[in-house]
Structure formats: structure tokens, C-alpha cells
Protein backbone atom coordinates (compact mmCIF):
# COMPACT_ATOMS: atom_id res chain seq x y z
CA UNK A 1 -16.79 -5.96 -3.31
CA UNK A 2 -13.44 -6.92 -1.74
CA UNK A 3 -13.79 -8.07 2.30
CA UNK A 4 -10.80 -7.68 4.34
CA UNK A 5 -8.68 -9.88 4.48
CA UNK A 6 -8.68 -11.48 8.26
CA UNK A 7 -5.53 -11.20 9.55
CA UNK A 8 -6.08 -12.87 12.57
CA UNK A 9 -8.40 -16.02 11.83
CA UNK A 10 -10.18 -17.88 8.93
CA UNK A 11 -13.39 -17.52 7.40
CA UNK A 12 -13.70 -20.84 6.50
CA UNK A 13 -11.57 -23.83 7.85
CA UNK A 14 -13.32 -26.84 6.70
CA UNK A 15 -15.07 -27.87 3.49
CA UNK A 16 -18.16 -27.96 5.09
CA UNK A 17 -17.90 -23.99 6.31
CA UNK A 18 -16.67 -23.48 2.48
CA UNK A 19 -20.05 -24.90 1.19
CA UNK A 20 -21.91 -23.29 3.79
CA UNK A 21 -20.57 -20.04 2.35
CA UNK A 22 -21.04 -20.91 -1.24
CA UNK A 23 -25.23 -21.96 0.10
CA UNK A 24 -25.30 -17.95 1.74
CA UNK A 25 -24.25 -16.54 -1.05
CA UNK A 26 -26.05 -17.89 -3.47
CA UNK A 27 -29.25 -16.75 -0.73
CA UNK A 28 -27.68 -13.39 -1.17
CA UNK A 29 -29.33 -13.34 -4.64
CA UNK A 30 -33.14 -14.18 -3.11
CA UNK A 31 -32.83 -11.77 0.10
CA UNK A 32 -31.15 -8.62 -1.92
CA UNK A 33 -31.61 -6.62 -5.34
CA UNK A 34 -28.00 -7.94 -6.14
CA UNK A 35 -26.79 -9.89 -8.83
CA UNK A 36 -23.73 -11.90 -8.75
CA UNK A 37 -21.43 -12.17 -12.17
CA UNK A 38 -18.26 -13.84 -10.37
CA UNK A 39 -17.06 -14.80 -6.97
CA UNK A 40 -14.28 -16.40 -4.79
CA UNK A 41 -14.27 -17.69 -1.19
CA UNK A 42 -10.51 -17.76 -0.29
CA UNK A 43 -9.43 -18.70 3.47
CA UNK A 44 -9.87 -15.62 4.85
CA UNK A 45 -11.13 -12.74 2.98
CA UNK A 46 -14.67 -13.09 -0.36
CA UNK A 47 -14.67 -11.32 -3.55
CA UNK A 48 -17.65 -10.87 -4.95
CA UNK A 49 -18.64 -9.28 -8.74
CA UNK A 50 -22.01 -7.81 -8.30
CA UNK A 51 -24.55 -5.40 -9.12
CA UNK A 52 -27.21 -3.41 -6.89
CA UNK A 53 -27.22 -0.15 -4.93
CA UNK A 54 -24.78 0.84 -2.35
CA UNK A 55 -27.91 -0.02 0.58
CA UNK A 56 -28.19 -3.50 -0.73
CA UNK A 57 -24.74 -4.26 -1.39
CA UNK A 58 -24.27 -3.16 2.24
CA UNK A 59 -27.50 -5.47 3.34
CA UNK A 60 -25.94 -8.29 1.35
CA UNK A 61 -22.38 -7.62 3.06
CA UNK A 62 -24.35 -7.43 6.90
CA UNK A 63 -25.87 -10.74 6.06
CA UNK A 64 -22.89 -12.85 4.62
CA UNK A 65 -20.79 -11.78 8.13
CA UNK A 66 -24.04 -12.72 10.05
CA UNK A 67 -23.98 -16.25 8.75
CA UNK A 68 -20.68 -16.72 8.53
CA UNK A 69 -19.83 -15.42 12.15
CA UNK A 70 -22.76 -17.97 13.31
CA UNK A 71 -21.16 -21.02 11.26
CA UNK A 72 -18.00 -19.73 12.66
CA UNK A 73 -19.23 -20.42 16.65
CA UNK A 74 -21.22 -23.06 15.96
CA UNK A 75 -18.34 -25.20 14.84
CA UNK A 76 -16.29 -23.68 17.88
CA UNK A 77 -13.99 -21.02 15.85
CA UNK A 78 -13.75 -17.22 16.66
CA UNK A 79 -16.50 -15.12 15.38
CA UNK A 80 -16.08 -12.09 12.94
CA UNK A 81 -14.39 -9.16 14.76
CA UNK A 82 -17.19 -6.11 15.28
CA UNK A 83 -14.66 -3.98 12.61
CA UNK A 84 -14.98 -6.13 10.13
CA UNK A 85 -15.66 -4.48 6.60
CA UNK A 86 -15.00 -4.60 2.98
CA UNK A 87 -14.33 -1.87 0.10
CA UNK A 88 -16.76 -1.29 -2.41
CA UNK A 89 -14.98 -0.41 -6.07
CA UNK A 90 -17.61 1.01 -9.36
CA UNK A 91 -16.90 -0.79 -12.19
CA UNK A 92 -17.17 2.43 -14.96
CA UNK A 93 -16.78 0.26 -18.42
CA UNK A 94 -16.60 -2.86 -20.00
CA UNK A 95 -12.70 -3.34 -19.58
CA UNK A 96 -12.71 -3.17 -16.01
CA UNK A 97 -15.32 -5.05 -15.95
CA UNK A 98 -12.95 -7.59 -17.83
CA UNK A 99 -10.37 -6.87 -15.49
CA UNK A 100 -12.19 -7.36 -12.45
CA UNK A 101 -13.57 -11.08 -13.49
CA UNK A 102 -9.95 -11.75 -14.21
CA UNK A 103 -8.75 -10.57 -10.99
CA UNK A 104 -11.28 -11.93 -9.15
CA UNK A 105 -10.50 -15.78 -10.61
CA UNK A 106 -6.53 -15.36 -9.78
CA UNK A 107 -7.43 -15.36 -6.23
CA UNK A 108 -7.24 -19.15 -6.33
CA UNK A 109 -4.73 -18.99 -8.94
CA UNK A 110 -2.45 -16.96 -6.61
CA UNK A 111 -2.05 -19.61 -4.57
CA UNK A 112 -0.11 -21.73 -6.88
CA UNK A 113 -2.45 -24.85 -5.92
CA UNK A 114 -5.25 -24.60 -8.18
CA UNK A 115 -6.28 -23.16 -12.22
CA UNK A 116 -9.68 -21.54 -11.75
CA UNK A 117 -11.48 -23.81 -13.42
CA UNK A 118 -10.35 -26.46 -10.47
CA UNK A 119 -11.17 -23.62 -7.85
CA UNK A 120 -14.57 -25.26 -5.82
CA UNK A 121 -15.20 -22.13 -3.71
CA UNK A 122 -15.91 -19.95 -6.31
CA UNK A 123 -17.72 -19.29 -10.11
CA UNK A 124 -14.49 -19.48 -11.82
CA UNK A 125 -15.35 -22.94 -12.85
CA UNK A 126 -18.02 -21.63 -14.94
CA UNK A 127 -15.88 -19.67 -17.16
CA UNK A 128 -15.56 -21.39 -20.63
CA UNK A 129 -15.55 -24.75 -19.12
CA UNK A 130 -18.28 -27.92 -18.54
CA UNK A 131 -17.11 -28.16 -15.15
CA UNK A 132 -20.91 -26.45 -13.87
CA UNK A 133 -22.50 -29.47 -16.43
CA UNK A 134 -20.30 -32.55 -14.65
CA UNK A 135 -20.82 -31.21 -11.18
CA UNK A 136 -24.86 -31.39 -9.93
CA UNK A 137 -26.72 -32.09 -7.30
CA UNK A 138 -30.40 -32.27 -5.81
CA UNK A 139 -32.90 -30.45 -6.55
CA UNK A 140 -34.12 -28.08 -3.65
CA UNK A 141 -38.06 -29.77 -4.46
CA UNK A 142 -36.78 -33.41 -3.27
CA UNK A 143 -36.17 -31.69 0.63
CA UNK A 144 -38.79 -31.01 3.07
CA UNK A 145 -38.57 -27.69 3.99
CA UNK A 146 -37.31 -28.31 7.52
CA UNK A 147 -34.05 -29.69 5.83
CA UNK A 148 -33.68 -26.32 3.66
CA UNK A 149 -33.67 -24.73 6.49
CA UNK A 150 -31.37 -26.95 8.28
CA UNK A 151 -28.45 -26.86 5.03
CA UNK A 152 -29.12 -23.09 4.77
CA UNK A 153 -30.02 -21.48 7.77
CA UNK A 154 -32.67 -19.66 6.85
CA UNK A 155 -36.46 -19.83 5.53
CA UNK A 156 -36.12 -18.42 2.42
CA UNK A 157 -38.04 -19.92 -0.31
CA UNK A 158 -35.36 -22.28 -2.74
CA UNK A 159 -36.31 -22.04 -6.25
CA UNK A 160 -36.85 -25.69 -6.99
CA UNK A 161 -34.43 -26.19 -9.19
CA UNK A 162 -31.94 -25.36 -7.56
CA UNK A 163 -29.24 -27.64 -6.54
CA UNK A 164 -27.35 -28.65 -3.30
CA UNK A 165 -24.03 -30.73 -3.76
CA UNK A 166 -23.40 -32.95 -0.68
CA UNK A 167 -19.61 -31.41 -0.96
CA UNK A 168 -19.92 -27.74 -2.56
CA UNK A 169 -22.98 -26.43 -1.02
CA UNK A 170 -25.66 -24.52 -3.52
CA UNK A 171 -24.32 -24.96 -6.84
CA UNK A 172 -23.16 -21.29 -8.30
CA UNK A 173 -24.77 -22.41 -11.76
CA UNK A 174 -28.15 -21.37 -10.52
CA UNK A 175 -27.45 -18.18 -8.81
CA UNK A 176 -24.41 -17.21 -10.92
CA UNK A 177 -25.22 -14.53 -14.09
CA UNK A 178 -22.84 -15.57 -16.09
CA UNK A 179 -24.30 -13.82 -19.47
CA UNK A 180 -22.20 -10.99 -18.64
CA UNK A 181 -18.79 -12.71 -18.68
CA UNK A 182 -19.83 -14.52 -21.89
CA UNK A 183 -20.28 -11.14 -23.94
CA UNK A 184 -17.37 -9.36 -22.67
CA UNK A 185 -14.77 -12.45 -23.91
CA UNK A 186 -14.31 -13.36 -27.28
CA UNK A 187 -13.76 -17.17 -26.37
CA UNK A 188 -11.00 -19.05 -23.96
CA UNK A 189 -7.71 -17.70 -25.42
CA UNK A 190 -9.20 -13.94 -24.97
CA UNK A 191 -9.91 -15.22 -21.53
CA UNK A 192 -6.91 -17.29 -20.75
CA UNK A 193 -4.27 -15.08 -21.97
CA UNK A 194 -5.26 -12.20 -19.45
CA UNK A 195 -5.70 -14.30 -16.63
CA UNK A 196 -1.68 -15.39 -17.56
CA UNK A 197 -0.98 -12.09 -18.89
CA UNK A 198 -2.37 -9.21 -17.93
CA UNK A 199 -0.36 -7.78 -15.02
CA UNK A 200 -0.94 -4.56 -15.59
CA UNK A 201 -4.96 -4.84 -15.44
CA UNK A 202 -4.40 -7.17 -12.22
CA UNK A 203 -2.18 -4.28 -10.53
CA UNK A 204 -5.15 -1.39 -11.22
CA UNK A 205 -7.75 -3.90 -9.82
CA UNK A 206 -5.36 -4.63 -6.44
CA UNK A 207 -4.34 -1.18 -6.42
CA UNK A 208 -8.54 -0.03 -6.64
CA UNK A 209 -9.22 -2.35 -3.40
CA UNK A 210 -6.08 -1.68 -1.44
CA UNK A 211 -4.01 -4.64 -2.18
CA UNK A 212 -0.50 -5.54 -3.24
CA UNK A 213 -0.94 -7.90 -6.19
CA UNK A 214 1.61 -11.23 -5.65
CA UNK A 215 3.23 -12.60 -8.38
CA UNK A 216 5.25 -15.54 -8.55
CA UNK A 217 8.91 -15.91 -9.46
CA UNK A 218 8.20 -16.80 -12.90
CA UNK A 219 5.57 -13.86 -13.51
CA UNK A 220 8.29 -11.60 -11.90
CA UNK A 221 10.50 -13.22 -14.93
CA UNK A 222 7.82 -12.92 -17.41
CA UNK A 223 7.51 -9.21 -16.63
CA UNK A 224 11.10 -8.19 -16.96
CA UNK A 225 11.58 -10.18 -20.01
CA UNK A 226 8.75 -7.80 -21.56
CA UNK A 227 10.81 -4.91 -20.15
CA UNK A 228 13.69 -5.66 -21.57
CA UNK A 229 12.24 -6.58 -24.88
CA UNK A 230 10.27 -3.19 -24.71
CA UNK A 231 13.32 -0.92 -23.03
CA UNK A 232 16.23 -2.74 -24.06
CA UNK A 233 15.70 -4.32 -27.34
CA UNK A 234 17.81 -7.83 -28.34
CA UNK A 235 19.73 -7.19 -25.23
CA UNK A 236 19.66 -9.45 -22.03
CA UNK A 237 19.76 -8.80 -18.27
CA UNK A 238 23.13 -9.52 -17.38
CA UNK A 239 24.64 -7.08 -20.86
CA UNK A 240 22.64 -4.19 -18.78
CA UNK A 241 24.82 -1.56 -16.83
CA UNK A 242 23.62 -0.94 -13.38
CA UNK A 243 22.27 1.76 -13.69
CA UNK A 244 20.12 0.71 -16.66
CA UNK A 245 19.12 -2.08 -14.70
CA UNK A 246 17.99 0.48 -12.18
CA UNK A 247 15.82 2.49 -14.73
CA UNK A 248 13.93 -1.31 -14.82
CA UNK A 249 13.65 -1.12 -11.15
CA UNK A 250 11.82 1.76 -10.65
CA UNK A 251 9.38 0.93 -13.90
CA UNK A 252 9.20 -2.62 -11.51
CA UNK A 253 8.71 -0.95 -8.21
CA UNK A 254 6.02 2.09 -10.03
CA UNK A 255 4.26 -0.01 -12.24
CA UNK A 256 4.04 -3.26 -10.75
CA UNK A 257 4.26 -2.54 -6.59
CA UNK A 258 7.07 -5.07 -6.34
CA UNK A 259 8.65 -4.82 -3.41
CA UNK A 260 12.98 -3.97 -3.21
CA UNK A 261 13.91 -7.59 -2.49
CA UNK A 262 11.94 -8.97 -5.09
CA UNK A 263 13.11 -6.42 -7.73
CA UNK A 264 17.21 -7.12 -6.06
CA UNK A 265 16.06 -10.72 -6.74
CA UNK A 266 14.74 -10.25 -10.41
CA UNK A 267 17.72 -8.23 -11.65
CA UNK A 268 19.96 -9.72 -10.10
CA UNK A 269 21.40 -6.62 -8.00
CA UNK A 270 22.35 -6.13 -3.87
CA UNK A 271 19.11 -5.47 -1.82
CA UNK A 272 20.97 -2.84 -0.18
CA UNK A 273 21.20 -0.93 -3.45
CA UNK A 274 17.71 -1.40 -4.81
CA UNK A 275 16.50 0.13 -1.28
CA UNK A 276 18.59 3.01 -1.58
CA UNK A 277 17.56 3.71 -5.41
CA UNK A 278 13.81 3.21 -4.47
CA UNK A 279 14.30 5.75 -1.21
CA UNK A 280 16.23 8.33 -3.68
CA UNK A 281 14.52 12.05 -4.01
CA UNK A 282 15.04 11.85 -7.42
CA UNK A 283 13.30 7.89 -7.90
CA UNK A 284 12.01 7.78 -11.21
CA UNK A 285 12.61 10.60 -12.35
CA UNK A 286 15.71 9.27 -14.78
């Protein structure tokens, strides 16, 4: 489940609305027949890696705005537009499955400030690490129950157990099922190498919810070193004709939704001429 992305404001702007949201969704696990696998709060749009029915991934969507929107005025901030929505993507196997929990932690990679592991908002700290073990909190059984109601705004019961960090909200160790993830990776390298290196499998996931994927300059390298290595074997970028280099631009622009001034950037041609190949009736077709 993939929210939109809020063009116009934040969902969260402080910590405090960023452990508020981690607290509601781990309540999304008590109020609905959902189960979470993965997750990531980013400034203004929530991926969530979940299982249920269509009705109560819909329920759990309705709620999460609700409470949000409400933290949202409370703290004076704009509420939720009324169009609001999300996209809803099956997962139909175990490699997409793989895919999606690797997509889902490069949210916070993307933006070049954190590895997932040192991602707060999210579960990607979970993954292979003892982050969730170094990082606890108080039990829900040492509040009164006026106070659980006060930190989560709402009167559903807390398992007792449970834990509330005075920073990150409702630890995502106790509401997080992260069995799943475990069995699908063979160990951190399986893991660590797709979350660097799978570009392909992070395109089909952005391309399933709508989204252009972002890569950074030296992904953007990465990939058309693997081209070249692939198309033009023990030859370099700058011994490549132009057109040959324009062959890699369209495999850049079809395969990888780069846009024309990153792929005039990456192979080192004029913008002008990347738009016109890109624009051509016959583009990649050669």
C-alpha cells in the first residue's frame, strides 16, 4: 500500500507527529485483520507491506488519515485534503515479495541521509540488525490507561508488553511480523546487495505504484557501467560512437525511466539530442 505522495504539505513535520504515526500504525494491527511485514513513514507520503482483504486494508487506510489529519490540526498544520488516497499493489510470489521489502526500505535510503537500518520512522531497522534489541522502551502495563489513551488517541486495549519510546513512539518490534522477511533472505549480503543493486526490481515496484524510481548520480554510473560491460564488452563510454551511445539511451530511458537530461548527463551527450532520439517514431526500435 503506497499513499500519495502530498504534494502540497507534510504528513509529519516534527518528531513527535513521526512517533505519533509510528504509535497509529502499530494500532492498525489491533483495530484491523492486517498484518504488517515492513513499513516507512517518509515526509509526506507511508508505505506499508501488509496483508488482509481489500475492506480492511481500506479500514486501516480510513483510519491512519483520520489520525493523522487530527495530529495534523491539533499541532496547527493543514489537514489531509478530502482526495487523499493510496494504490493498493498484490504481491503474486515470493520475489516480489522480496522486491517490495527492498523497495519499501530505499525510501529512506533515497534520500541520501540515512542506511535503513538508521531510518527511525520505519521497520527497516529490524532487518538483519540489533538495532530493535538496543532501542526499548516502557511497557504499556506501567501506564494508567488514561495516559494510553492520551500517547495514542484511542481506547484500544495495549498488549502489555508492548513498548512506547519517549522519542519513536510504539516500538515496530511488537507489531512488526518480521518472520516473513527472515525466510525470504538468505542472510545480510542476499539482503544488502539488492537494496544496492537491484535496479531493475526497484523500477517494477515504482513502476506497479505509479512512481518514477530516483537514483543518484553514482547509481546512474553504476547502471551504465553494467551496460556497457553487458552491450559493449572491454570497451568504455567515451570509445562509443554516438549512435551506439544512443542504443544505451533508449535501454536507459525503457528500462530504467530515466529522464533525457539525466541520460545527456550519464553519456555524456547534448540534451538537445537525447530529447530528439527519445521523441523519434522509430525509439528503440534499433
Amino acid at each position: 500500500m503506497s499513499t500519495d505522495g502530498w504534494g502540497e504539505g507534510f504528513l509529519f513535520h516534527t518528531e513527535s507527529q513521526y512517533a505519533y504515526g509510528m504509535t497509529v500504525t502499530g494500532l492498525l494491527t489491533l483495530l484491523f485483520d492486517v498484518t504488517i511485514y515492513d513499513f516507512s513513514l517518509m515526509p509526506n507520503h507511508v508505505h506499508l507491506l501488509l496483508s488482509g482483504t481489500g475492506t480492511s486494508c481500506l479500514a486501516a487506510f480510513d483510519y491512519l488519515c483520520q489520525k493523522l489529519s487530527a495530529r495534523l490540526r491539533k499541532d496547527g498544520y493543514p489537514s489531509l485534503p478530502d482526495n487523499y488516497w493510496f494504490k493498493l499493489v498484490a504481491v503474486e510470489d515470493p520475489e516480489q515479495m522480496k522486491n517490495s521489502f527492498i523497495y519499501i526500505d530505499r525510501n529512506a535510503y533515497e534520500l541520501q541521509q540515512y542506511i535503513p537500518s538508521g531510518y527511525p520512522w520505519g521497520a527497516g531497522y529490524l532487518h538483519f540488525s540489533a538495532m530493535s534489541s538496543m532501542i526499548t522502551g516502557t511497557p504499556a502495563s506501567a501506564f494508567s490507561k488514561r495516559k494510553l489513551e492520551e500517547m495514542t488517541g484511542s481506547r484500544t486495549a495495549i498488549p502489555p508488553h508492548w513498548q512506547f519510546h519517549p522519542q519513536y513512539g510504539l516500538l515496530p518490534s511488537f507489531y512488526v511480523n518480521n518472520r516473513l522477511f527472515l525466510r525470504l533472505f538468505q542472510g545480510p549480503k542476499d539482503y544488502e546487495s539488492r537494496l544496492v543493486k537491484a535496479y531493475e526490481a526497484f523500477v517494477k515496484v515504482s513502476r506497479s505504484l505509479g512512481e518514477t524510481p530516483d537514483f543518484s548520480k553514482s547509481e546512474v554510473k553504476d547502471i551504465v557501467d553494467s551496460l556497457l560491460l553487458s552491450h559493449f564488452p572491454g570497451r568504455r563510454l567515451r570509445q562509443l560512437s554516438n549512435e551506439e551511445r544512443g542504443r544505451l539511451a533508449t535501454i536507459l530511458s525503457k528500462e530504467y525511466d530515466l529522464s533525457a537530461d539525466i541520460i545527456a548527463s550519464a553519456l555524456d551527450l547534448p540534451e538537445y539530442i537525447v530529447f530528439q532520439l527519445l521523441r523519434a517514431k522509430d525509439f528503440g526500435k534499433r
